[in-house]
C-alpha atoms as a PDB file:
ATOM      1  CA  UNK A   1    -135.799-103.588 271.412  1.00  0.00           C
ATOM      2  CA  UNK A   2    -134.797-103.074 267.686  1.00  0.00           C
ATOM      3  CA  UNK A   3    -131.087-104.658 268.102  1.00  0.00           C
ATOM      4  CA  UNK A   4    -131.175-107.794 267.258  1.00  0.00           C
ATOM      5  CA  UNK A   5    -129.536-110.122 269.861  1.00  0.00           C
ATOM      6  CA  UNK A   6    -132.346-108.756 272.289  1.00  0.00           C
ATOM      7  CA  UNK A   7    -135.138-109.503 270.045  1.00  0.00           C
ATOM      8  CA  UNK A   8    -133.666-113.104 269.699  1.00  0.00           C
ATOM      9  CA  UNK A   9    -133.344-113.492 273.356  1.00  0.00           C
ATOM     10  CA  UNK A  10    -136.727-112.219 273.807  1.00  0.00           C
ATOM     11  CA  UNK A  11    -138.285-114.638 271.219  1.00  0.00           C
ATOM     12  CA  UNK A  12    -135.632-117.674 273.110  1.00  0.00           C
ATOM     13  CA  UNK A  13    -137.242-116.318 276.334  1.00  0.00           C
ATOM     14  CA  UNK A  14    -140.698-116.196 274.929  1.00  0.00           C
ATOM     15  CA  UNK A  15    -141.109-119.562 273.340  1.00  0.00           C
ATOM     16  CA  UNK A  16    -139.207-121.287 276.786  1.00  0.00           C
ATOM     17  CA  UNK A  17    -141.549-120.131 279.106  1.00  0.00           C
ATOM     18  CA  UNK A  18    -144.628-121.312 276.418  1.00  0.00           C
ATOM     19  CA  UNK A  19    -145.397-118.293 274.671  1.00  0.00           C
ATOM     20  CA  UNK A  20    -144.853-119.573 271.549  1.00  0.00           C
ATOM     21  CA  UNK A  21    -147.110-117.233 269.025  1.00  0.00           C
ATOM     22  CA  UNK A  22    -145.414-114.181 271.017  1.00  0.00           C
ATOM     23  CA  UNK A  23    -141.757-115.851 270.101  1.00  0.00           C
ATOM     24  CA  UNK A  24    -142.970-116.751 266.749  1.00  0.00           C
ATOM     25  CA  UNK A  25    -144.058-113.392 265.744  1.00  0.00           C
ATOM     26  CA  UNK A  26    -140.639-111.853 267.144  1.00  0.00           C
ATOM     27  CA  UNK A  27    -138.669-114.175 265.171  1.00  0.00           C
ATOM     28  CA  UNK A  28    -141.035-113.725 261.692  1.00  0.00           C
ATOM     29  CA  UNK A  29    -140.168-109.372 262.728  1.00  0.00           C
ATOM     30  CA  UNK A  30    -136.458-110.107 263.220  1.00  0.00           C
ATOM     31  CA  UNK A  31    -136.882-112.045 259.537  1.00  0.00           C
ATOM     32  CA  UNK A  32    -138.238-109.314 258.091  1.00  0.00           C
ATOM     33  CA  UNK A  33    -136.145-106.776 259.351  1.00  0.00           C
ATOM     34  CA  UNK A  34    -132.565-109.458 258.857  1.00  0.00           C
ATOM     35  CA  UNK A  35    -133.551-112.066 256.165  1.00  0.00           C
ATOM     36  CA  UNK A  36    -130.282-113.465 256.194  1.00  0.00           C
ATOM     37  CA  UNK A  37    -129.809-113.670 260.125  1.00  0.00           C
ATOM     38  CA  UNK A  38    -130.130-117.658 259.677  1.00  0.00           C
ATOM     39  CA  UNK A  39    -130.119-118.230 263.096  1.00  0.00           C
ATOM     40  CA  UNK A  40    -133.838-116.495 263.310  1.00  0.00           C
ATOM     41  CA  UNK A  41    -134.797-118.453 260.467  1.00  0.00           C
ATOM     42  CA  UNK A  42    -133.223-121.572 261.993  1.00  0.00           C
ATOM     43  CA  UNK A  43    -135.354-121.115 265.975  1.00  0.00           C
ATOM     44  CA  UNK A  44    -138.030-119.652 264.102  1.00  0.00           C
ATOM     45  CA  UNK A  45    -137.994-123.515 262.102  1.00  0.00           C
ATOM     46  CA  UNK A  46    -137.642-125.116 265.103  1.00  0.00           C
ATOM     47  CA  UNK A  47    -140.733-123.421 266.734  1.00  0.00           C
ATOM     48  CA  UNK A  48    -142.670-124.464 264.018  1.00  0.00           C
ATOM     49  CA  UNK A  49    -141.608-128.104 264.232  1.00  0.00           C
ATOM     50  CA  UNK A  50    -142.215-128.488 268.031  1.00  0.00           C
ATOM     51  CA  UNK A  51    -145.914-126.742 267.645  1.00  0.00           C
ATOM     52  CA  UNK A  52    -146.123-129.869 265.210  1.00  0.00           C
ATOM     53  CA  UNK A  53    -146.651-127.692 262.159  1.00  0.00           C
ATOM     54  CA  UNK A  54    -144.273-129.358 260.042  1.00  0.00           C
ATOM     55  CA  UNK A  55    -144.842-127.802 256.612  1.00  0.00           C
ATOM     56  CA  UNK A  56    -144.301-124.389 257.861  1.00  0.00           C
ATOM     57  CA  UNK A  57    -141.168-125.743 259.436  1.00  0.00           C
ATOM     58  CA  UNK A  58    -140.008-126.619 256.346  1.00  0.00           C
ATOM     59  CA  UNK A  59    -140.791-123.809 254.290  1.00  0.00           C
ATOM     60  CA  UNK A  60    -139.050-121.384 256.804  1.00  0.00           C
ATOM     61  CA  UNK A  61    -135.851-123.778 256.422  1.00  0.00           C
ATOM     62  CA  UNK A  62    -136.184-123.230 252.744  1.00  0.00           C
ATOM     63  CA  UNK A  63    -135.408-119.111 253.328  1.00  0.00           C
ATOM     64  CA  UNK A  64    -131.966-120.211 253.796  1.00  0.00           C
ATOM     65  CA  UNK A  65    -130.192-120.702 250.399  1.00  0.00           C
ATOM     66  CA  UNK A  66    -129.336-124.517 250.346  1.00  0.00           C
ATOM     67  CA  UNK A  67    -125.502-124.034 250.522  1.00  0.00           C
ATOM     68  CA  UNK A  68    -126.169-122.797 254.030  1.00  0.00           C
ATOM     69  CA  UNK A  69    -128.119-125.014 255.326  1.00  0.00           C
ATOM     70  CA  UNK A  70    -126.951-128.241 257.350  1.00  0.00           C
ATOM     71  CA  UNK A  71    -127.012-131.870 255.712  1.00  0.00           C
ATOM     72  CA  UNK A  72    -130.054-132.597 258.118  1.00  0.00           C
ATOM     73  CA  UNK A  73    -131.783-129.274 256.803  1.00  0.00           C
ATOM     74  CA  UNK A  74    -131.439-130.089 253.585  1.00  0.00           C
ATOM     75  CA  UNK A  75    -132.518-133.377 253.854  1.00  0.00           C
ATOM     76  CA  UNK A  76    -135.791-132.135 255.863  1.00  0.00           C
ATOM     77  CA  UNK A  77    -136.565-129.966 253.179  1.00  0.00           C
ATOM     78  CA  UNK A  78    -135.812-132.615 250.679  1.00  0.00           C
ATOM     79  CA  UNK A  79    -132.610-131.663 249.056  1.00  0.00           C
ATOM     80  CA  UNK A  80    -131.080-134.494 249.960  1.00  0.00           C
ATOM     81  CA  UNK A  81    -127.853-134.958 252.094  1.00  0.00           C
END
């Protein structure tokens, strides 16, 4: 689907049932496509983080501009609370 609440519960969907590349490589699309739709950045983070690849994890947080990200973001990132 090109709209974009589909594609997110699509990539929700596919990295639930442990598809997690599939889910991943919605989410990086849906980036693309909506680079300020934090809340693809934000699962697309958290996929990262719970494959255990947390670098990448980070550097996808870091998409979001800093004033828009949570204290806890920030401070996983390493801007501090």
């Amino acid at each position: 689907p090109r709209d974009i609440y589909p594609r997110m519960n699509y990539a929700a969907a596919a990295l639930s049932t442990g598809k997690s590349e599939e889910g991943k490589m919605v989410l990086e699309d849906v980036i693309r496509a909506y680079p300020t739709f934090y809340p693809a950045i934000r699962m697309l983070s958290q996929a990262y983080g719970k494959d255990g690849d947390i670098d990448k994890s980070r550097e996808t947080l870091r998409l979001i501009p800093k004033e828009q990200r949570t204290p806890d973001e920030n401070s996983l990132v390493g801007d501090g609370r």
